[in-house]
N, C-alpha and C. Protein backbone atom coordinates (compact mmCIF):
# COMPACT_ATOMS: atom_id res chain seq x y z
N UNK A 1 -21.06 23.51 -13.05
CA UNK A 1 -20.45 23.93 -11.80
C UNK A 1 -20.97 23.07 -10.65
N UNK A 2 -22.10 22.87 -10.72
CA UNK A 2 -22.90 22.03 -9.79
C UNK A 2 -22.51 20.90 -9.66
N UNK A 3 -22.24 20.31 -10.92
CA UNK A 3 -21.57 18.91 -11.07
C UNK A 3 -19.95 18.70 -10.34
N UNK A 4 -19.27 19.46 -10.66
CA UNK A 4 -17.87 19.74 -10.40
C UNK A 4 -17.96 19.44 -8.98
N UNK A 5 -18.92 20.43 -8.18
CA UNK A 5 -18.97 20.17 -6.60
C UNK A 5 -19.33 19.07 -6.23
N UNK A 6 -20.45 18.19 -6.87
CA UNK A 6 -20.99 17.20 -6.09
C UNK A 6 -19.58 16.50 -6.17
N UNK A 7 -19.21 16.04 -7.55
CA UNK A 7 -17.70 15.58 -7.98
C UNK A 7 -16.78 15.25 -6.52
N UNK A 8 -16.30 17.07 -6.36
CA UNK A 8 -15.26 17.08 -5.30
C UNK A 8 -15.85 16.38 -3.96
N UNK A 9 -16.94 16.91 -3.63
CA UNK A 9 -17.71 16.19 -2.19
C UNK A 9 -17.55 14.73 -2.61
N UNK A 10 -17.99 14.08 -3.24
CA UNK A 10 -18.28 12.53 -3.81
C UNK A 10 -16.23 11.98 -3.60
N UNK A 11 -15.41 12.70 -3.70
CA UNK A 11 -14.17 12.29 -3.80
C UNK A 11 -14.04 12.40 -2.32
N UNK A 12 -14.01 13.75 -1.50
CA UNK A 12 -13.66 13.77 -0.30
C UNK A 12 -13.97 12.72 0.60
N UNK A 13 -15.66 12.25 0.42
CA UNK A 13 -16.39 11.50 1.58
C UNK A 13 -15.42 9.95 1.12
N UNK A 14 -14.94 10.06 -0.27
CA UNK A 14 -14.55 8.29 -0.45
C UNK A 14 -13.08 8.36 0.34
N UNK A 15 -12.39 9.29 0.22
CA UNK A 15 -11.18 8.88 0.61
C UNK A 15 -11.18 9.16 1.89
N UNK A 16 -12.40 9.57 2.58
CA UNK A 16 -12.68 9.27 4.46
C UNK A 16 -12.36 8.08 4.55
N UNK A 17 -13.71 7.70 3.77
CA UNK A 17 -13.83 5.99 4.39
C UNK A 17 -13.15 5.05 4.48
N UNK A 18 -12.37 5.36 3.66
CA UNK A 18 -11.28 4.13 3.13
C UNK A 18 -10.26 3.73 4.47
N UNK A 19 -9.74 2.69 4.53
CA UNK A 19 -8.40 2.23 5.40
C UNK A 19 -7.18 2.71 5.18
N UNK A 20 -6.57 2.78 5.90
CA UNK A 20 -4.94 3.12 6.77
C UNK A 20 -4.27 2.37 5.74
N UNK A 21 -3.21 2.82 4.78
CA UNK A 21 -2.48 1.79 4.18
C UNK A 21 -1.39 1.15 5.45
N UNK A 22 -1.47 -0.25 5.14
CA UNK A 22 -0.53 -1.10 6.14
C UNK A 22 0.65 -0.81 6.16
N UNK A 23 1.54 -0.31 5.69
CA UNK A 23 2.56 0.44 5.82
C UNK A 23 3.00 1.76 6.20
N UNK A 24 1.83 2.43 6.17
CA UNK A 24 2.38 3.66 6.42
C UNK A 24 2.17 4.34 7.99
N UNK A 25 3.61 5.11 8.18
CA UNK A 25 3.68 5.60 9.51
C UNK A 25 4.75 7.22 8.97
N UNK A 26 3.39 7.91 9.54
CA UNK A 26 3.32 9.60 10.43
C UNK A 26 4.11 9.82 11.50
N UNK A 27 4.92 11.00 11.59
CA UNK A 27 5.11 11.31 12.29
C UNK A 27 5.81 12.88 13.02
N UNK A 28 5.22 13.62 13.43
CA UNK A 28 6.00 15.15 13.58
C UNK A 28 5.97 15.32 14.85
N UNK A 29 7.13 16.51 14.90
CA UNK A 29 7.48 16.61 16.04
C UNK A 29 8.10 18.23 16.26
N UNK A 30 7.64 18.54 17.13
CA UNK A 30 7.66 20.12 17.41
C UNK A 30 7.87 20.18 18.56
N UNK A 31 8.85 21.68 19.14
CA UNK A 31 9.51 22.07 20.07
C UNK A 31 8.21 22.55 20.98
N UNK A 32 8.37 22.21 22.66
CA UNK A 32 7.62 22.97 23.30
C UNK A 32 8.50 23.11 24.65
N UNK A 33 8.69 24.17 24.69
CA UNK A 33 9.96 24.33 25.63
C UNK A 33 11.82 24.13 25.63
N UNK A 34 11.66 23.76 26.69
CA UNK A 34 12.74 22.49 26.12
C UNK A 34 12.83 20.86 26.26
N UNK A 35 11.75 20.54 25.44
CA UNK A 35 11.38 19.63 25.33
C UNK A 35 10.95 19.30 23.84
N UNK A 36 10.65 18.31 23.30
CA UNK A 36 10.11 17.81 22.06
C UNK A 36 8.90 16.99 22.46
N UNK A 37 8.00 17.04 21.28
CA UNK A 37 6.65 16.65 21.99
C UNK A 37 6.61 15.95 20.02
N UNK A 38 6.19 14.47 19.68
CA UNK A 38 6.18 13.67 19.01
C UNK A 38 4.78 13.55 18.69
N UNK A 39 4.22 13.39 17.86
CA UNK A 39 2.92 12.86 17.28
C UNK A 39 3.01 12.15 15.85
N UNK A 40 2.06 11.04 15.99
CA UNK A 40 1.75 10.66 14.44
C UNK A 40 0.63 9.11 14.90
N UNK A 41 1.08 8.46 13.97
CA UNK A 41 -0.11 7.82 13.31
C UNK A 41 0.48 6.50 12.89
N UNK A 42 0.01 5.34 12.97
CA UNK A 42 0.61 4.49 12.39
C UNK A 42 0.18 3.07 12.06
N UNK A 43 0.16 2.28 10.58
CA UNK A 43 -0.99 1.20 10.31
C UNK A 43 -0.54 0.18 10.70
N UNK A 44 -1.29 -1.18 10.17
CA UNK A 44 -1.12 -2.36 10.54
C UNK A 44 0.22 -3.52 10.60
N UNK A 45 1.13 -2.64 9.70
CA UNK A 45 2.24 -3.28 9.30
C UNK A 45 3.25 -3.24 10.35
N UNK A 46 2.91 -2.03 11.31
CA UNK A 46 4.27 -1.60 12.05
C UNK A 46 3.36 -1.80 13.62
N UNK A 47 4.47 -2.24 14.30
CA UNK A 47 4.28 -2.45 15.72
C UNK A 47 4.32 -1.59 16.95
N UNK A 48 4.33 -1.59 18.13
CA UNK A 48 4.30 -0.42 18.60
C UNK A 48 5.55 -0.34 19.41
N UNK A 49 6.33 -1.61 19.19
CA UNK A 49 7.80 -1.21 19.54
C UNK A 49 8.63 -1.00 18.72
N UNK A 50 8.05 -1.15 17.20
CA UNK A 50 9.16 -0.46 16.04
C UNK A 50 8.26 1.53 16.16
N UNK A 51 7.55 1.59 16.31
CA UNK A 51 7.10 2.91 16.69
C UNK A 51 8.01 3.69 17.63
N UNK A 52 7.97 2.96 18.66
CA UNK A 52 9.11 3.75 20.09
C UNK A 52 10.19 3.69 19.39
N UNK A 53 10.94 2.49 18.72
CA UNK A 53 12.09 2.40 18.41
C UNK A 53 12.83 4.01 17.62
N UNK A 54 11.52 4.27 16.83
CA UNK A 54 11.82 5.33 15.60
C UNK A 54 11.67 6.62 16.62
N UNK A 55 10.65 6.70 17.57
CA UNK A 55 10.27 7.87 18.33
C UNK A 55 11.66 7.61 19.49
N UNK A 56 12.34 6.94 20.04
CA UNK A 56 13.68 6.72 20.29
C UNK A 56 14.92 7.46 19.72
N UNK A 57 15.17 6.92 18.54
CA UNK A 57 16.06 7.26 17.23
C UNK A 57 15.87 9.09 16.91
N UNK A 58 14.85 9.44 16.86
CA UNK A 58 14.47 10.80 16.92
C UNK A 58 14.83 11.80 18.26
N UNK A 59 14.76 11.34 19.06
CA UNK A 59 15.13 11.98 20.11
C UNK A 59 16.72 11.92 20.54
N UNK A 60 16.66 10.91 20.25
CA UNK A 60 18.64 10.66 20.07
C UNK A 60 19.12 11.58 18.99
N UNK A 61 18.50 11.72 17.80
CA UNK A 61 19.26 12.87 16.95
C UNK A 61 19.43 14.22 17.56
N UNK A 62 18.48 14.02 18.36
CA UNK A 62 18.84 15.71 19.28
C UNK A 62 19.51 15.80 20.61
N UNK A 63 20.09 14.56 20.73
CA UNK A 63 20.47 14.82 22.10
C UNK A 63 19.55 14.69 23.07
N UNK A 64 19.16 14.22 22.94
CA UNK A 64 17.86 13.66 23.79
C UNK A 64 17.18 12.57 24.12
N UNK A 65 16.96 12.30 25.50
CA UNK A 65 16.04 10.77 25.91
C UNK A 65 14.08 10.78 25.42
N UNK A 66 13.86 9.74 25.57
CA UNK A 66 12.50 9.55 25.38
C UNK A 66 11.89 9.53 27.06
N UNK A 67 11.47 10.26 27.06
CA UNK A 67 10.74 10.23 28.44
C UNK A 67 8.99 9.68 28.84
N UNK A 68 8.51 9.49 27.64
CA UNK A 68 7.27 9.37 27.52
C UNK A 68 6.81 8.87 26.61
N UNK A 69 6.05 7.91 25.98
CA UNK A 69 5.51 7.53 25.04
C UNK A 69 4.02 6.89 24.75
N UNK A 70 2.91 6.97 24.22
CA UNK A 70 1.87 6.75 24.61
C UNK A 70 1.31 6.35 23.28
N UNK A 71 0.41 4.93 23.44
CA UNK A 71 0.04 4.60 22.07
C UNK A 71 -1.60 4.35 22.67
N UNK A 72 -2.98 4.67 21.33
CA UNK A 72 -3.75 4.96 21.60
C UNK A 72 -4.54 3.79 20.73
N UNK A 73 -5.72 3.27 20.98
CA UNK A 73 -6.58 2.22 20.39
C UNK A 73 -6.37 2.35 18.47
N UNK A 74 -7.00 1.18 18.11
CA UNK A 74 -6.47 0.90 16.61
C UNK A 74 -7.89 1.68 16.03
N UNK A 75 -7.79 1.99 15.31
CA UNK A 75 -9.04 2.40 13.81
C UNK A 75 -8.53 2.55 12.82
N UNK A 76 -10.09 1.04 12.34
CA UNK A 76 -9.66 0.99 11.03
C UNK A 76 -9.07 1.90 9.76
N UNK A 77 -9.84 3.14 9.88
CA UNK A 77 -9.55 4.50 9.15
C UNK A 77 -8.58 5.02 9.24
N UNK A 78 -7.86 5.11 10.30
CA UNK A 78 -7.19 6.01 10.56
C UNK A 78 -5.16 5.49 11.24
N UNK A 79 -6.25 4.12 11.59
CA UNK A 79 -4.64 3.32 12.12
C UNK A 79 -4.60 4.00 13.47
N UNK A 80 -3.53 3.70 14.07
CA UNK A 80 -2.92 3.60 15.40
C UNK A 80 -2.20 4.99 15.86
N UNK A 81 -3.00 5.99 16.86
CA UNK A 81 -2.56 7.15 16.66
C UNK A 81 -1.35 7.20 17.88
N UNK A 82 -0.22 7.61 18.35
CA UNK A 82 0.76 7.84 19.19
C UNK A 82 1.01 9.34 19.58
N UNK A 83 1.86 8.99 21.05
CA UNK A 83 2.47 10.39 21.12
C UNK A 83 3.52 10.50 21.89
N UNK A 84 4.67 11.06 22.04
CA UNK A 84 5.82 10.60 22.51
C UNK A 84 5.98 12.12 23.65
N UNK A 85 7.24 12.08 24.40
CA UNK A 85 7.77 13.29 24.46
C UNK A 85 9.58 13.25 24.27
N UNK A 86 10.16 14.07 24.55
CA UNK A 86 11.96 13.85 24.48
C UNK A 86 12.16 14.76 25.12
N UNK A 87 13.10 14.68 26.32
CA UNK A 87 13.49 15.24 27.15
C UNK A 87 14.97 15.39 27.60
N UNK A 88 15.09 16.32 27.82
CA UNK A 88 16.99 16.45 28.07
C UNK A 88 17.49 15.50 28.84
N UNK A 89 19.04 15.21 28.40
CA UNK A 89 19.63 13.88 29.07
C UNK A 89 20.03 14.71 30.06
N UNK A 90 19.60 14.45 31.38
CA UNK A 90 20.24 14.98 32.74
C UNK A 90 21.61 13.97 33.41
């Protein structure tokens, strides 16, 4: 049993450390008001105007402009974190 745990701990701490696969991009998005509020994550492969582009494209499926968009420093671990908002077309 003892073993089993160190096991699981010994798995968790490795797949901390590790890097952002270069392709991959996060992203959710949940209602706050009437508004949409965007979050995710995103690695080395993708840029931060194919990012808006998609956080764009998303807000257009709802009828909606991008009003805000905000991209945050790189880590290695974790990649490139973002955050958007979408706001009604007035």
């Amino acid at each position: 049993m003892r073993y089993m745990i160190l096991t699981l701990v010994m798995l968790s701490v490795g797949a901390c450390s590790g890097t952002i696969d270069r392709d991959h991009m996060g992203m959710n998005m949940s209602r706050q008001g009437e508004n949409y509020v965007i979050s995710g994550r995103y690695g080395p492969g993708w840029s931060e105007s194919d990012i808006r582009s998609e956080a764009e494209a998303a807000c257009r499926a709802r009828s909606m402009r991008l009003s805000r968009f905000e991209g945050q420093s790189y880590s290695k671990a974790r990649g490139t974190q973002f955050s958007a908002k979408c706001s009604p077309k007035h």
